[in-house]
C-alpha atoms as a PDB file:
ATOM      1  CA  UNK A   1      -9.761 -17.519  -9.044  1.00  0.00           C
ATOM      2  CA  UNK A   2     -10.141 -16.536 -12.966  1.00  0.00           C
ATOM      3  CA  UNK A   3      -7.808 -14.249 -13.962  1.00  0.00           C
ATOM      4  CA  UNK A   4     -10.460 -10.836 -15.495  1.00  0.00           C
ATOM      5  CA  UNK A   5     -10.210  -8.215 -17.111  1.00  0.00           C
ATOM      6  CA  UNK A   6     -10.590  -4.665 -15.477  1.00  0.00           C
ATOM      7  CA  UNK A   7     -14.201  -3.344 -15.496  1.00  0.00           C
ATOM      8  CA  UNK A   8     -14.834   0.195 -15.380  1.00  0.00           C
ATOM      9  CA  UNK A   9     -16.522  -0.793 -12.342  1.00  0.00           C
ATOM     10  CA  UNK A  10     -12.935  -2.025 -10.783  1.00  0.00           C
ATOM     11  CA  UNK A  11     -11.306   0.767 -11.860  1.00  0.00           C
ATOM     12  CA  UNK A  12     -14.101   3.454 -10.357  1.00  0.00           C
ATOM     13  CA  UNK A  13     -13.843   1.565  -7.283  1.00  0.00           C
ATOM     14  CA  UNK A  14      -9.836   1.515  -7.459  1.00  0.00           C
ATOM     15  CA  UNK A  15      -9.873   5.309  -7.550  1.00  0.00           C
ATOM     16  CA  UNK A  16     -12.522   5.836  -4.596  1.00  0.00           C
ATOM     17  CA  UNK A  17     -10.576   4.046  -2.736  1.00  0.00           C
ATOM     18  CA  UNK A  18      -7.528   5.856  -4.065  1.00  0.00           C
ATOM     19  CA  UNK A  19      -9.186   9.224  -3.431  1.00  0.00           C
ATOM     20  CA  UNK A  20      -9.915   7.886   0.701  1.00  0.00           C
ATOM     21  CA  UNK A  21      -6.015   7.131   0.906  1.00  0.00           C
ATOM     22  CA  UNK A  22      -4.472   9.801  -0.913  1.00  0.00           C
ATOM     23  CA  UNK A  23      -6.518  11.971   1.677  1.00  0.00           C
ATOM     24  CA  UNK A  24      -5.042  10.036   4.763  1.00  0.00           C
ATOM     25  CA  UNK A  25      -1.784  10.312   2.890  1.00  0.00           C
ATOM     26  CA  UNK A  26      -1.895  13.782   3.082  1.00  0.00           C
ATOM     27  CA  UNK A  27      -2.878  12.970   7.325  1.00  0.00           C
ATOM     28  CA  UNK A  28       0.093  10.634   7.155  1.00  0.00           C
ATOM     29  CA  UNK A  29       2.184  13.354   7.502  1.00  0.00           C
ATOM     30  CA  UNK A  30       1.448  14.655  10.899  1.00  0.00           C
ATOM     31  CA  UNK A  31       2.372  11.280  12.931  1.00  0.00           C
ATOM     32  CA  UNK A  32       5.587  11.445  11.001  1.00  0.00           C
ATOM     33  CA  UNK A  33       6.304  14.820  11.899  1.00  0.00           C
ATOM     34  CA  UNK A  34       5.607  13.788  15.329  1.00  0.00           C
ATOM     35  CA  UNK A  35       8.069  10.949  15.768  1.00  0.00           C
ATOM     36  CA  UNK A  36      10.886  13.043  13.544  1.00  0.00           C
ATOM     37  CA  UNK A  37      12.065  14.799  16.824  1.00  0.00           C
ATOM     38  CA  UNK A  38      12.599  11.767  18.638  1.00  0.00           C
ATOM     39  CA  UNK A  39      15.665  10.492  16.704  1.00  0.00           C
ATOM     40  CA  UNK A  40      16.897   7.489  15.809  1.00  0.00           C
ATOM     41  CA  UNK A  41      14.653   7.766  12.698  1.00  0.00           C
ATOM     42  CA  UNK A  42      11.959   6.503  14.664  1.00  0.00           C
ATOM     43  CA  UNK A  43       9.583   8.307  12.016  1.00  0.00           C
ATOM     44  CA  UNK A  44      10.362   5.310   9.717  1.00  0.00           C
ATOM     45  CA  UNK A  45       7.923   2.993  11.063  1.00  0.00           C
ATOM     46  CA  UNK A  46       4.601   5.251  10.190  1.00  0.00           C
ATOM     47  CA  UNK A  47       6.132   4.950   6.169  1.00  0.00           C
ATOM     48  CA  UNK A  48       4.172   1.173   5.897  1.00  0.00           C
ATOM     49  CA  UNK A  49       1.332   3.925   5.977  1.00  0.00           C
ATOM     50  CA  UNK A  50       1.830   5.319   2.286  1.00  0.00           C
ATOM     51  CA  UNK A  51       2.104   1.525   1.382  1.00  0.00           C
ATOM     52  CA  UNK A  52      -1.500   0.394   2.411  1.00  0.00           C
ATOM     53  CA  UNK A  53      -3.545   1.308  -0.842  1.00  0.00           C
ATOM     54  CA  UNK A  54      -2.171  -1.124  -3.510  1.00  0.00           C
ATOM     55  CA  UNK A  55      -2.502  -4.138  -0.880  1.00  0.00           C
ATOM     56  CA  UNK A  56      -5.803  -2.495  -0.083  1.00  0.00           C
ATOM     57  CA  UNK A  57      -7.352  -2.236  -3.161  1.00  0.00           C
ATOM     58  CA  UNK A  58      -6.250  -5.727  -4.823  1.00  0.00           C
ATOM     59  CA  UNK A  59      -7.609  -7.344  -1.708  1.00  0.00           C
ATOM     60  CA  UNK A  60     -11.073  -6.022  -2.501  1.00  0.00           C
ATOM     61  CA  UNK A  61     -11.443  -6.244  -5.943  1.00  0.00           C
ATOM     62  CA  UNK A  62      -8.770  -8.874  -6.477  1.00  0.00           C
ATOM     63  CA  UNK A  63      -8.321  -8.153 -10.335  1.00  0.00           C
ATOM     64  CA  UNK A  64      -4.691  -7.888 -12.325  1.00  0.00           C
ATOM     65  CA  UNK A  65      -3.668  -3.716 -12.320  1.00  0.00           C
ATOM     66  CA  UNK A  66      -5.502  -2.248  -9.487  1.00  0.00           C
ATOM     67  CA  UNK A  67      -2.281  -2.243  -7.041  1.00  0.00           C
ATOM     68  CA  UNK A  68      -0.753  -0.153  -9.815  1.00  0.00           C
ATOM     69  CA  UNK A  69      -3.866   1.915 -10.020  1.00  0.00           C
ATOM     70  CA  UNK A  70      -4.591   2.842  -6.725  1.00  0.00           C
ATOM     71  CA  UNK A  71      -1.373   3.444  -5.483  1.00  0.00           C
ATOM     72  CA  UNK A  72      -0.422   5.405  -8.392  1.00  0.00           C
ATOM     73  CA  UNK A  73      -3.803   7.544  -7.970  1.00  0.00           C
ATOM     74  CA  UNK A  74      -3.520   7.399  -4.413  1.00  0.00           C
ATOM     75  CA  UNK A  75      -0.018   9.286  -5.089  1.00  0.00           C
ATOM     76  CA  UNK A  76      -1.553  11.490  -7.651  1.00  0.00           C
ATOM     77  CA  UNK A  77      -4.290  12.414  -5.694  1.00  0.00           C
ATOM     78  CA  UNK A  78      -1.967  13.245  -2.682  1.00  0.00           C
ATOM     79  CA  UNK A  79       0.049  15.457  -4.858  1.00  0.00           C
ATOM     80  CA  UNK A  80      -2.816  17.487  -5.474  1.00  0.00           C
ATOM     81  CA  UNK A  81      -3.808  18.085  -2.365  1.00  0.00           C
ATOM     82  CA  UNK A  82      -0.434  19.570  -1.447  1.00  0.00           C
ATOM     83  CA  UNK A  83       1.724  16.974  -0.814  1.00  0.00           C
ATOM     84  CA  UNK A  84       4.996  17.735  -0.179  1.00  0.00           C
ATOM     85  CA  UNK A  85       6.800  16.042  -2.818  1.00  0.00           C
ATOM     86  CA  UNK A  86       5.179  17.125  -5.872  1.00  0.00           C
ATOM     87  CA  UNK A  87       4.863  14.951  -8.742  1.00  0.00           C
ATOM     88  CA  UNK A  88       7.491  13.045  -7.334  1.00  0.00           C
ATOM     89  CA  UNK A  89       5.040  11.355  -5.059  1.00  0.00           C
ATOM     90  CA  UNK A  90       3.672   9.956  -8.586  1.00  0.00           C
ATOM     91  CA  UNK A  91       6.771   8.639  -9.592  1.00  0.00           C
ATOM     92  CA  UNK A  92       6.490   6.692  -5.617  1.00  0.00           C
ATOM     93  CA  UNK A  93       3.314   5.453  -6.415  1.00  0.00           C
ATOM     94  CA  UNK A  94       3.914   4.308  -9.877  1.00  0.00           C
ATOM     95  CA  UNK A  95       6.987   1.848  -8.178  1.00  0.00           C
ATOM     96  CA  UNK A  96       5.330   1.291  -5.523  1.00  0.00           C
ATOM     97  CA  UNK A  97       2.060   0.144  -7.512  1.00  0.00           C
ATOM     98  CA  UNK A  98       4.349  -2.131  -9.615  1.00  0.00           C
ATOM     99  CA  UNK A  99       6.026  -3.965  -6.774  1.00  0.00           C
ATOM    100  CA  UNK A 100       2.779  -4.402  -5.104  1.00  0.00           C
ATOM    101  CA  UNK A 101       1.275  -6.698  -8.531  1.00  0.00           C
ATOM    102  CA  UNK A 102       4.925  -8.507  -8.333  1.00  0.00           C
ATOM    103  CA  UNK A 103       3.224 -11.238  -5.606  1.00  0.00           C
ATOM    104  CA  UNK A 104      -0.099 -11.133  -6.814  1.00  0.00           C
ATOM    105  CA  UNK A 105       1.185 -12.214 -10.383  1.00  0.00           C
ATOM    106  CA  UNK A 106       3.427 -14.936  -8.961  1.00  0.00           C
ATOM    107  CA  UNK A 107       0.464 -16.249  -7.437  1.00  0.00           C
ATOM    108  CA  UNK A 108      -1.826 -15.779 -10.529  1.00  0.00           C
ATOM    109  CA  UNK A 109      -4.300 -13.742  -8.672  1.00  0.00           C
ATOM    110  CA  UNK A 110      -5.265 -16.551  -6.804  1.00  0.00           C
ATOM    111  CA  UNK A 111      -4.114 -15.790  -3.146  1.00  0.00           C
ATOM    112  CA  UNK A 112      -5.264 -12.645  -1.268  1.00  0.00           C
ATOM    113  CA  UNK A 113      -4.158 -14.023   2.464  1.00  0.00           C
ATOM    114  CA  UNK A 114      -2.217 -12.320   5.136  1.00  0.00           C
ATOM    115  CA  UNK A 115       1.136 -13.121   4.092  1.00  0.00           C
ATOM    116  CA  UNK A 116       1.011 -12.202   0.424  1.00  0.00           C
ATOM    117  CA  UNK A 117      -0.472  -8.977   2.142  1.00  0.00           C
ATOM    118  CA  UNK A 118       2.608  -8.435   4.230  1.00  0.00           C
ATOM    119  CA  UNK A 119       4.614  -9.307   1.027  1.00  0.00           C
ATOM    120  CA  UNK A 120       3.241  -7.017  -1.451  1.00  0.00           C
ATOM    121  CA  UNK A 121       3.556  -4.083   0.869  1.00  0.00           C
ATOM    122  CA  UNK A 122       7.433  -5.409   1.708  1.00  0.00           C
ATOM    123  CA  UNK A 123       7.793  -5.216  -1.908  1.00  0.00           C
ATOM    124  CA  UNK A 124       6.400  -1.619  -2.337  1.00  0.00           C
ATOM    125  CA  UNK A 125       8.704  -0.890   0.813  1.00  0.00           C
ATOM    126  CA  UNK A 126      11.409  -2.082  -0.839  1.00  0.00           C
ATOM    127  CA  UNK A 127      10.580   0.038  -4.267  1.00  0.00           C
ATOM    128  CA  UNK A 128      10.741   3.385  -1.972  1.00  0.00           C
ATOM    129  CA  UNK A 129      14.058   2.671  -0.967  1.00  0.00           C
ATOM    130  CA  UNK A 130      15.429   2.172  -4.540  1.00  0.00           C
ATOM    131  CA  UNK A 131      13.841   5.291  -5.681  1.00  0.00           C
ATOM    132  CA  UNK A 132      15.089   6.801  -2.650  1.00  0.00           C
ATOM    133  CA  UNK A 133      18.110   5.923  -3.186  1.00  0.00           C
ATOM    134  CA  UNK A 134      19.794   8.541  -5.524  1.00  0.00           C
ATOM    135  CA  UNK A 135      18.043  11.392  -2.770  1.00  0.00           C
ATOM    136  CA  UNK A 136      20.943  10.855  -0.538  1.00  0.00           C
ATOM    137  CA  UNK A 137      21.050   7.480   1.270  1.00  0.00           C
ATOM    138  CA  UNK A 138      24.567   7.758   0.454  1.00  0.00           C
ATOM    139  CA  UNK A 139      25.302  10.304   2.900  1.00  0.00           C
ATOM    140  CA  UNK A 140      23.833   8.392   5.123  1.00  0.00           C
ATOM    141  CA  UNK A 141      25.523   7.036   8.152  1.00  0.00           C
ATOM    142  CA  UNK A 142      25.257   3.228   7.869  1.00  0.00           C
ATOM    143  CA  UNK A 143      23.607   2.657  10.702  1.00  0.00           C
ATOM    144  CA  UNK A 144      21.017   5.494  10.437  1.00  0.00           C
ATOM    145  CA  UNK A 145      20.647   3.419   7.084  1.00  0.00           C
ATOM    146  CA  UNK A 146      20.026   0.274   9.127  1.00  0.00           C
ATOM    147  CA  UNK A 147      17.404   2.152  11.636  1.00  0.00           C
ATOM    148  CA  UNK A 148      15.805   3.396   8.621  1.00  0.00           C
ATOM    149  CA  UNK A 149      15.172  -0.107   6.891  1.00  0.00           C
ATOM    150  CA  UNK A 150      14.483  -1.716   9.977  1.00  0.00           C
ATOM    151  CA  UNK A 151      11.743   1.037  11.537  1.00  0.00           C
ATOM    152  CA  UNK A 152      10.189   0.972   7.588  1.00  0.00           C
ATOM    153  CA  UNK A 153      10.131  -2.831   7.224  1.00  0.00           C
ATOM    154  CA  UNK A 154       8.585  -2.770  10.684  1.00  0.00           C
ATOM    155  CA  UNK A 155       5.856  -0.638   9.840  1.00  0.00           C
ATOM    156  CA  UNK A 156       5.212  -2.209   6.614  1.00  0.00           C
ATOM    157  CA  UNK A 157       4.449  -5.392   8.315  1.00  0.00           C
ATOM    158  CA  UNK A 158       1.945  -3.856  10.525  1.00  0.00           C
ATOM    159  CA  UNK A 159       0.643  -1.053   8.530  1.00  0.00           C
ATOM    160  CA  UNK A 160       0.716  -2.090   5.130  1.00  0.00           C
ATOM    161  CA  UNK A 161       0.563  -5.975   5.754  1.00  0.00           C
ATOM    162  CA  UNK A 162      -1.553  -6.770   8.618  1.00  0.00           C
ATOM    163  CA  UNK A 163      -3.898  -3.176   8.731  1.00  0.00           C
ATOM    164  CA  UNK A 164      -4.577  -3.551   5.165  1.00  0.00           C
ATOM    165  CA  UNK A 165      -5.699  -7.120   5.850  1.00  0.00           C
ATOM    166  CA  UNK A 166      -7.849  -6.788   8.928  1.00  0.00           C
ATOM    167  CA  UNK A 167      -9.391  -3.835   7.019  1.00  0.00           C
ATOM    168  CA  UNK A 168     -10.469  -5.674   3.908  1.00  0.00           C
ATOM    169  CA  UNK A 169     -11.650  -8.309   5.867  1.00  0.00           C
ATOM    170  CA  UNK A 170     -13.653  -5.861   8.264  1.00  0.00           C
ATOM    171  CA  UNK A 171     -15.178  -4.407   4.859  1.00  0.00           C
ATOM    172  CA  UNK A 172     -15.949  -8.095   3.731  1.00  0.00           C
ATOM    173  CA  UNK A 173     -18.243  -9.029   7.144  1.00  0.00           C
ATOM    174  CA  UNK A 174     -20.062  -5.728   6.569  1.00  0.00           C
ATOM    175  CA  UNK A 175     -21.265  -6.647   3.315  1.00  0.00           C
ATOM    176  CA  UNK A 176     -19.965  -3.698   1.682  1.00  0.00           C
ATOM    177  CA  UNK A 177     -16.713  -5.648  -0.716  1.00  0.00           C
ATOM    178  CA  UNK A 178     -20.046  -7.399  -2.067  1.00  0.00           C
ATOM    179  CA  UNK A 179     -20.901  -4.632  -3.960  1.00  0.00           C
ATOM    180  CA  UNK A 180     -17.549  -4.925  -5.637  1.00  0.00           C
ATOM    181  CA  UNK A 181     -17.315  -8.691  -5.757  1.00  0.00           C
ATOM    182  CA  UNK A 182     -19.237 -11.126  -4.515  1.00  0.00           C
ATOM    183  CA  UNK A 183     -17.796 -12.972  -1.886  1.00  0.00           C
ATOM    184  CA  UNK A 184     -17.188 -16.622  -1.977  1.00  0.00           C
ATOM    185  CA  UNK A 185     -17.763 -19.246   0.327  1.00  0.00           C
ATOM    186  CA  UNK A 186     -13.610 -19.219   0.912  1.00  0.00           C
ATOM    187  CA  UNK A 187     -13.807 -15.602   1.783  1.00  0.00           C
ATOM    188  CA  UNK A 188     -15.733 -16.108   4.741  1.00  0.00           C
ATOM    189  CA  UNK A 189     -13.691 -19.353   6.055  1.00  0.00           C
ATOM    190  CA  UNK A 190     -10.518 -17.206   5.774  1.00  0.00           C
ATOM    191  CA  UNK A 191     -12.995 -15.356   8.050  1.00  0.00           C
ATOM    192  CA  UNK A 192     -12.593 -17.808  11.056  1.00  0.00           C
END
């Protein structure tokens, strides 16, 4: 796939679908607060969650800049309607957003499977954790630190990887990621 630039189209679209997660960011919040009282920072794995609109996005319109955009507005957009974080939740999607483009630029745009899925939401995993990092992971008991990367990578896989994924591809047999793109004759073999 040809490298393009953004349209105002893409970038429209990258918001909408910005607006939809930043909304079921705000959601997010009560299945965490759910699984907090269990311990063992079993909360953890829901965090792939606030991971899913970068992968999301760039898997539907599959141009250079939208992971950055719609995570970033997705954050944004959460902020606004009360998330707990403030404009720190910006700062979350702006890394996030960036670490997210990191695979899709070392494959030049050119593969939107499964794996580089699962990857670019690893990658925005892994940006939470470094700006997470000054917050007080250092207080942290080592191997509360370990549940916590383990529960988070976890989730990320299946959240942020493999939801993200199936949910593109859902969009793509209805039809509907036509009116963003057209879809090629590769999109539905990946189909099979």
């Amino acid at each position: 796939m040809k490298t393009q630039q953004l349209t105002l189209k893409d970038i429209l679209v990258a918001i909408v679908i910005a607006l939809v997660f930043g909304l079921l960011y705000k959601v997010g919040n009560v299945p965490y607060d759910l699984l907090k009282p269990f311990g063992l920072q079993l909360e953890q794995v829901i965090y792939g969650f606030w991971f899913m609109a970068g992968p999301f996005a760039m898997l539907v319109i599959r141009k250079p800049g939208v992971a950055l955009i719609a995570e970033a507005a997705a954050a944004l957009i959460e902020t606004f309607f009360a998330g707990g974080l403030g404009m720190q939740s910006f700062v979350y999607g702006i890394g996030q957003g960036i670490a997210c483009e990191l695979i899709f630029i070392a494959t030049r745009y050119n593969r939107f499977t499964m794996d580089t899925t699962i990857i670019a939401g690893l990658l925005a995993c892994l940006a939470s954790f470094l700006i997470d990092w000054p917050y007080g992971y250092l207080a942290v008991q080592p191997w509360a630190l370990l549940l916590i990367f383990i529960f988070r990578v976890v989730g990320t896989i299946l959240i942020a990887g493999c939801l993200s994924f199936y949910l593109a591809k859902t969009m793509e047999k209805t039809g509907v990621a036509q009116l963003v793109r057209p879809i090629t004759k590769d999109d539905y073999d990946a189909l099979d």
